[in-house]
Protein backbone atom coordinates (compact mmCIF):
# COMPACT_ATOMS: atom_id res chain seq x y z
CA UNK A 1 2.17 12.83 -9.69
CA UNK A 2 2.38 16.18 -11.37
CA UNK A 3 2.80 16.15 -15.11
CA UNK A 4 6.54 16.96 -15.68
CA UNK A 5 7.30 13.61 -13.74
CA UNK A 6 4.47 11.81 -16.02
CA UNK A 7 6.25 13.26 -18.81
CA UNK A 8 9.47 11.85 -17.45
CA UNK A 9 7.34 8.38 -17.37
CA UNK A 10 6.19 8.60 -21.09
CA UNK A 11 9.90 9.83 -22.19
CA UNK A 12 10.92 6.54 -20.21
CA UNK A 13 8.59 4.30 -22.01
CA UNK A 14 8.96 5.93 -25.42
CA UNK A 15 12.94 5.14 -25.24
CA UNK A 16 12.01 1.63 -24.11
CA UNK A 17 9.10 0.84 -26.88
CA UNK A 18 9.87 3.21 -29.69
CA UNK A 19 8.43 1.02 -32.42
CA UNK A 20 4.55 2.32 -30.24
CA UNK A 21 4.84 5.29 -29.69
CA UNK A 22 2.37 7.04 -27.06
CA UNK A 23 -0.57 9.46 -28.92
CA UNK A 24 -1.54 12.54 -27.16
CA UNK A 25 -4.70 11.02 -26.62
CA UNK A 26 -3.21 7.99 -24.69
CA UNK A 27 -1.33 10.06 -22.83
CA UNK A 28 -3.83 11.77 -21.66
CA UNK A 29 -5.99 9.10 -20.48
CA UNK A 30 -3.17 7.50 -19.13
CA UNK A 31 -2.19 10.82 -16.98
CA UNK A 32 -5.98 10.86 -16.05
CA UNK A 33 -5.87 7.23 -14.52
CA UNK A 34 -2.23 7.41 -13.24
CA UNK A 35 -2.38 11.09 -11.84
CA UNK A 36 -3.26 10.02 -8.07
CA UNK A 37 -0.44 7.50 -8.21
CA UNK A 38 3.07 7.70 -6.41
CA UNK A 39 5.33 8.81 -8.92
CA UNK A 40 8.31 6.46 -7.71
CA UNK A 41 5.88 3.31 -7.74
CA UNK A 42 5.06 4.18 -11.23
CA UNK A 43 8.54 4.49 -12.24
CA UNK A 44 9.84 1.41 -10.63
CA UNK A 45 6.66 -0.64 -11.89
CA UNK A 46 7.66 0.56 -15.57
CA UNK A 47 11.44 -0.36 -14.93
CA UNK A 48 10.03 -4.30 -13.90
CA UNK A 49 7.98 -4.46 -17.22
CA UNK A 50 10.76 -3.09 -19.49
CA UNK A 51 12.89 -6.01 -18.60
CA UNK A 52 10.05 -8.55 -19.00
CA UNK A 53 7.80 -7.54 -21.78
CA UNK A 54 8.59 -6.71 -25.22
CA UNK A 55 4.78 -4.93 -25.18
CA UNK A 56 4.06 -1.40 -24.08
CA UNK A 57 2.16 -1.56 -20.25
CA UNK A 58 -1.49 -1.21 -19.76
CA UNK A 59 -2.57 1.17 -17.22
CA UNK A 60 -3.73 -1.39 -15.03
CA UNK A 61 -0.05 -2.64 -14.34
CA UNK A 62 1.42 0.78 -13.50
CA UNK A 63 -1.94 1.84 -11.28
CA UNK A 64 -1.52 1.88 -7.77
CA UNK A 65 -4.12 1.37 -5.21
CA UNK A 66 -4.55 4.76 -3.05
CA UNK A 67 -3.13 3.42 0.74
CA UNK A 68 -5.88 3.82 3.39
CA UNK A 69 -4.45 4.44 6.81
CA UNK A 70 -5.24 2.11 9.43
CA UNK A 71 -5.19 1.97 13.23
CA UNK A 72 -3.90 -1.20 13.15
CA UNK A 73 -1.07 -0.23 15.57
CA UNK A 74 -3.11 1.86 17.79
CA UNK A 75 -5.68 -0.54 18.41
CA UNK A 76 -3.28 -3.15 18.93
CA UNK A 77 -1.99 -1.02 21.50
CA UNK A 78 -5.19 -0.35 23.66
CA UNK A 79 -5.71 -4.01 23.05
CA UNK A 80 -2.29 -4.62 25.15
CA UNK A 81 -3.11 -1.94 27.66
CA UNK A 82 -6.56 -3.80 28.11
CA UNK A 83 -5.19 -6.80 28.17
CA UNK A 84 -2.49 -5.58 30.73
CA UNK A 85 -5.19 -3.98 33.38
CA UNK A 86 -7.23 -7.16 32.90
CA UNK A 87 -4.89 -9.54 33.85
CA UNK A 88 -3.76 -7.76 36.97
CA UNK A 89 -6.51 -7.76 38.29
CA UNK A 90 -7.10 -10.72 38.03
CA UNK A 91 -3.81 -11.29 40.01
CA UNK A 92 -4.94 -9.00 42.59
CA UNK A 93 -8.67 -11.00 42.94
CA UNK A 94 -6.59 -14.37 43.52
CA UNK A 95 -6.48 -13.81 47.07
CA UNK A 96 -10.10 -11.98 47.34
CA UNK A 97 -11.78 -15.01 45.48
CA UNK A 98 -12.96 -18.21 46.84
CA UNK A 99 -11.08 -20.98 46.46
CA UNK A 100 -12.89 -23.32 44.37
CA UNK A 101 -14.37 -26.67 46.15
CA UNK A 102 -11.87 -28.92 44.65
CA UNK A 103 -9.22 -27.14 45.61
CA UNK A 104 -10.17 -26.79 49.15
């Protein structure tokens, strides 16, 4: 978030609270805790506590968790491709296999 858009954020929440209004000093912690965060998740997260709370937010319900990327999806895929060349050869060692005695 650059600091015009937080600016944006504290106009936002200054028209929504006026009777608290935001000291340079707050705002400046804020920015320093909120400065990593999306600026649209911010935004929207301010917009649901306007129409819920008559109280100014804390930090900690506008802060949003960095995202860590995964591999989720690629290691689900190499599990299916595993999983693929497994079972056909297991198809193809049917016929090589002995048949167990019970089924002789």
């Amino acid at each position: 978030m650059t600091i015009d858009e937080f600016r944006e954020l504290v106009k936002m929440i200054q028209g929504a609270y006026p009777q608290r209004p935001l000291t340079r000093e707050t705002a400046n912690i804020w920015f320093q805790h909120l400065k990593d965060c999306d600026y649209h998740v911010v935004k929207r997260r301010i917009a649901a506590h306007i129409k819920v709370s008559p109280h100014i937010p804390k930090i900690s319900e506008l802060y949003e968790l960095p995202v860590e990327e995964t591999t989720i999806l690629e290691t689900m895929e190499a599990w299916e491709k595993e999983g693929a060349i497994r079972i056909e050869n297991e198809r193809r060692n049917e016929w090589t296999r002995p048949a167990p005695p019970w089924a002789r």
